[in-house]
Protein backbone atom coordinates (compact mmCIF):
# COMPACT_ATOMS: atom_id res chain seq x y z
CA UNK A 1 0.00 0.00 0.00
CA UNK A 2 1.19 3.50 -0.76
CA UNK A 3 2.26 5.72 1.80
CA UNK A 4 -0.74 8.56 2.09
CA UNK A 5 0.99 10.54 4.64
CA UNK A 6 1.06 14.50 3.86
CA UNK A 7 4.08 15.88 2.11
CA UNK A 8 6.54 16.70 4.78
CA UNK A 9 9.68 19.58 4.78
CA UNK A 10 11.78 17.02 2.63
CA UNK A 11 8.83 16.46 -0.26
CA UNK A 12 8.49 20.32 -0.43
CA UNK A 13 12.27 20.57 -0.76
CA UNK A 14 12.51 18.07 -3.22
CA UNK A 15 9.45 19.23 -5.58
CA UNK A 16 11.11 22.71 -5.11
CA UNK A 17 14.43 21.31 -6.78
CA UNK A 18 12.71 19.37 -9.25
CA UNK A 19 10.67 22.35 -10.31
CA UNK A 20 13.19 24.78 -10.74
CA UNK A 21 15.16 21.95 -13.33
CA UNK A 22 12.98 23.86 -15.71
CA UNK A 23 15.37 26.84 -15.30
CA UNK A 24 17.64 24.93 -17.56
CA UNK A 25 14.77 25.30 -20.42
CA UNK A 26 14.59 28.80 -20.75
CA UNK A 27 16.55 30.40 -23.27
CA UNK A 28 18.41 33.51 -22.86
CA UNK A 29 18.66 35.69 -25.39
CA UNK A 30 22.65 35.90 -25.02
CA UNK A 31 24.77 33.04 -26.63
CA UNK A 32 27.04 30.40 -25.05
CA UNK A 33 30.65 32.24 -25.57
CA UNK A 34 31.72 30.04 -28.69
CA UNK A 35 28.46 31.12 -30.56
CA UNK A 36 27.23 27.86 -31.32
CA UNK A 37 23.83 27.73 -29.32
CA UNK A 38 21.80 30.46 -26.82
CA UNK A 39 22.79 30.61 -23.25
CA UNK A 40 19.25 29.04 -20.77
CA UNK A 41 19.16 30.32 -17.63
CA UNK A 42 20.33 27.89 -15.41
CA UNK A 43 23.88 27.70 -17.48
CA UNK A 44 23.56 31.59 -16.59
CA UNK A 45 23.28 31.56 -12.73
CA UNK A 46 25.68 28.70 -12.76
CA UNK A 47 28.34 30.75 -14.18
CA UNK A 48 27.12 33.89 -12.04
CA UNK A 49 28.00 31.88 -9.22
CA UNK A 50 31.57 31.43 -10.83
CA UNK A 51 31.92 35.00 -11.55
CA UNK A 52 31.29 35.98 -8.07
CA UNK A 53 33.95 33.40 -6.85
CA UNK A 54 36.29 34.33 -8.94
CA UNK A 55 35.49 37.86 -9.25
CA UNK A 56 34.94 38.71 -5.35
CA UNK A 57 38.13 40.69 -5.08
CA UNK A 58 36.51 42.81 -7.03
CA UNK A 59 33.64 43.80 -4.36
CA UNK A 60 33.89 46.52 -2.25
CA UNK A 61 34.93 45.89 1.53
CA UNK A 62 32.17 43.96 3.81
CA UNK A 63 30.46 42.85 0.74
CA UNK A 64 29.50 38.67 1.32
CA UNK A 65 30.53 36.57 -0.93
CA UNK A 66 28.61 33.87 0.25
CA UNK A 67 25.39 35.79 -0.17
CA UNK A 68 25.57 37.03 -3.51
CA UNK A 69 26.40 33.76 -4.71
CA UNK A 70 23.23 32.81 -3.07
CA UNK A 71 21.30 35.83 -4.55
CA UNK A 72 22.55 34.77 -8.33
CA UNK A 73 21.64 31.12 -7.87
CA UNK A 74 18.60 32.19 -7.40
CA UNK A 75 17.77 35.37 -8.98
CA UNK A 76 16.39 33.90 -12.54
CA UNK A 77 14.42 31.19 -10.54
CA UNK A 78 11.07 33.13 -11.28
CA UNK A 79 11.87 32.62 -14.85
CA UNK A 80 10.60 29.49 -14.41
CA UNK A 81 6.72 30.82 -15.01
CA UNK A 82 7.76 34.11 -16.17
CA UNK A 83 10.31 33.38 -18.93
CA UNK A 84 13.29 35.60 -19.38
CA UNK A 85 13.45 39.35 -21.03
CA UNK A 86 16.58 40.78 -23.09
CA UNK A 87 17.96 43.47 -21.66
CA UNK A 88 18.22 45.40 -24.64
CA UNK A 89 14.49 43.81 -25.92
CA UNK A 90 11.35 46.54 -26.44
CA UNK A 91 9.20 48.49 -23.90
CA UNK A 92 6.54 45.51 -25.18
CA UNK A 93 8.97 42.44 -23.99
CA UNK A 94 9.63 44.53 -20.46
CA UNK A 95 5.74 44.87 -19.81
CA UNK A 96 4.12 43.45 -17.17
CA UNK A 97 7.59 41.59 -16.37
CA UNK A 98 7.52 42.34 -12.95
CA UNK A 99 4.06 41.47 -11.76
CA UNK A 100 4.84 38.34 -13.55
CA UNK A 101 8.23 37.60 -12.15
CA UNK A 102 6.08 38.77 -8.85
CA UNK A 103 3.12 35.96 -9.72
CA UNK A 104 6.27 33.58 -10.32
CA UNK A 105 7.75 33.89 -6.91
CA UNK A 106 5.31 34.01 -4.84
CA UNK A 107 4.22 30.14 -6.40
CA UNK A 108 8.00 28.51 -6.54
CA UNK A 109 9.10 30.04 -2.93
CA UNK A 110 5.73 29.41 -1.57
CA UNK A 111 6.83 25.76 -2.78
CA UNK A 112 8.81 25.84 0.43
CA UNK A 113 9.17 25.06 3.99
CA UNK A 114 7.96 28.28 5.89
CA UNK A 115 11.16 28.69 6.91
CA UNK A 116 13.48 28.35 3.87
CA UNK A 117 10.76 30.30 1.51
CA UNK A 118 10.48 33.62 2.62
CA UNK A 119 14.01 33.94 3.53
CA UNK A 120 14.82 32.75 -0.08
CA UNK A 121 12.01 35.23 -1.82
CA UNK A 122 13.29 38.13 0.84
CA UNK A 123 17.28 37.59 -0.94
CA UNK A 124 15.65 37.61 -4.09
CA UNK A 125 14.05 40.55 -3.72
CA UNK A 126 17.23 42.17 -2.43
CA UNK A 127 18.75 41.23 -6.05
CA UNK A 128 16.04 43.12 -7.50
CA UNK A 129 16.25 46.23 -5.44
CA UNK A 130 20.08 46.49 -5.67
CA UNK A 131 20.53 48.42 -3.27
CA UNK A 132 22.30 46.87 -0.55
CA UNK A 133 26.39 46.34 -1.25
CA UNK A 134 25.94 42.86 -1.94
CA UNK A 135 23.30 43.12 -4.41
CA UNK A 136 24.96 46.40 -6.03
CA UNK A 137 27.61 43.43 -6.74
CA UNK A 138 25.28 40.83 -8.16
CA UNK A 139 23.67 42.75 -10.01
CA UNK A 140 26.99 43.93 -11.49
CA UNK A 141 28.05 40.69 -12.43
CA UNK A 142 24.93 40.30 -14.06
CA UNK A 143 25.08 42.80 -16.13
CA UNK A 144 28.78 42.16 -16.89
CA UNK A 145 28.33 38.17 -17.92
CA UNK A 146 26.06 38.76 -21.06
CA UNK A 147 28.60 42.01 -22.90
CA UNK A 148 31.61 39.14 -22.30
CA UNK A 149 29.83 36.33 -23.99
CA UNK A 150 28.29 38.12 -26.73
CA UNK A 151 32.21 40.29 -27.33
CA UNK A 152 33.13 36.25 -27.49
CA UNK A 153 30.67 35.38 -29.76
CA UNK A 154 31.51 37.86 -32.28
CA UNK A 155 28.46 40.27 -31.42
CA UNK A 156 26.27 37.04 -30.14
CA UNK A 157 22.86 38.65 -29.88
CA UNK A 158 23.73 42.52 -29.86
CA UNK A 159 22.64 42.62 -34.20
CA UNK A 160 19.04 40.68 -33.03
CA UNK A 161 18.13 43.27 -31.11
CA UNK A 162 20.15 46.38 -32.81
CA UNK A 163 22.48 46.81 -29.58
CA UNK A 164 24.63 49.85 -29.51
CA UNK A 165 27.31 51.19 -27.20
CA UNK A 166 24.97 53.69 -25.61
CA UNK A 167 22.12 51.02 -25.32
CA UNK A 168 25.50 49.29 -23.29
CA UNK A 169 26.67 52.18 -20.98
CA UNK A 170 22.99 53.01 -20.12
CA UNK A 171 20.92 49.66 -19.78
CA UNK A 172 24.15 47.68 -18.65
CA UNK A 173 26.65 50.18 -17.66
CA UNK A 174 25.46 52.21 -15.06
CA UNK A 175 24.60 49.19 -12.77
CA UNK A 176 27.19 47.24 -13.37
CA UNK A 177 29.53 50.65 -12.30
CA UNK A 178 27.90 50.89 -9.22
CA UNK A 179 28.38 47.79 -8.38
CA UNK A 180 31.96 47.15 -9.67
CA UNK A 181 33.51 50.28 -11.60
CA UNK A 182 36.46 48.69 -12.52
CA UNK A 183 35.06 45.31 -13.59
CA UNK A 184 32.90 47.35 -15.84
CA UNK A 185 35.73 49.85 -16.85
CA UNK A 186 37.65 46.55 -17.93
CA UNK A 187 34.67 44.91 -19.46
CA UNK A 188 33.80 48.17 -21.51
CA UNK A 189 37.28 48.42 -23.10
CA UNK A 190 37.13 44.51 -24.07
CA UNK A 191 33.51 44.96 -25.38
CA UNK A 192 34.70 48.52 -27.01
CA UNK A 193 36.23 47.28 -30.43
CA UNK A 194 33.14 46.02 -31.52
CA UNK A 195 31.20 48.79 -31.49
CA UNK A 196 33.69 50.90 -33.09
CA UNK A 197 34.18 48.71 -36.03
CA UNK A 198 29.70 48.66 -36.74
């Protein structure tokens, strides 16, 4: 006979993790860095993670490592519902993309335990704000990762969606500089060639 108890902390953990696999089906508009296939958005906060590790010396003092690695692993999680929007996409992509990213995390973090839920949705929220140090810094590095692929790609997605260097230092620049102004000073120059060859 099958076990008819009520989901316990464990089978909301677990159906938490198993619903946020879908991460990895949601396609980012920004390529992989060899330019054969698009970025999804698991690969991306992933690689956030490893930007922030590698990166950290690059934060500004008392800024946690720890935690904005947190905030980045999850920061795209409400993409799961709400699907992900270019940066550099159309006042019509951007849209009601908060009040569905809103819809979205209320459902996956309600997924969880009442204590590991709100704490989760609270960080995530912090990412969005940006305005504590440590997310000033993820959100930097998020805004860094995509210019870096798409320079490695050869453009990547920046002639999709008509991307120029002013598109870069307003949508991309100015939060990455508040976060990190010399990572972005550094990215800039590498992403800088391109732009001045279009």
């Amino acid at each position: 006979m099958a076990d008819a108890s009520p989901p316990d902390r464990l089978d909301h953990q677990l159906d938490f993790l198993i619903e946020i696999d879908r991460l990895k089906t949601i396609l980012r508009a920004s390529p992989i860095a060899d330019g054969s296939r698009r970025e999804n958005s698991g690969e991306h906060s992933w690689h956030l993670a490893m930007f922030a590790l590698v990166l950290a010396d690059q934060a500004e003092p008392g800024v946690s490592i720890d935690r904005v690695i947190r905030m980045l692993l999850i920061h795209d999680i409400v993409e799961v519902d709400a699907g992900d929007t270019p940066i550099h996409g159309t006042q019509a992509h951007m849209a009601g993309q908060a009040d569905a990213e809103a819809r979205a995390a209320d459902r996956l973090f309600g997924m969880l335990p009442a204590d590991q839920g709100p704490a989760l949705r609270a960080l995530w929220e912090e990412f969005e704000g940006a305005q504590s140090p440590d997310a000033r810094f993820a959100k930097a590095l998020d805004r860094c990762q995509p210019p870096l692929l798409n320079m490695a790609a050869g453009g990547g997605s920046w002639a999709d969606y008509d991307v120029t260097l002013d598109h870069i230092d307003t949508r991309v620049g100015v939060p990455a500089k508040r976060g990190a102004p010399a990572l972005w000073a550094r990215v800039r120059a590498r992403i800088l060639p391109y732009f001045e060859q279009i």
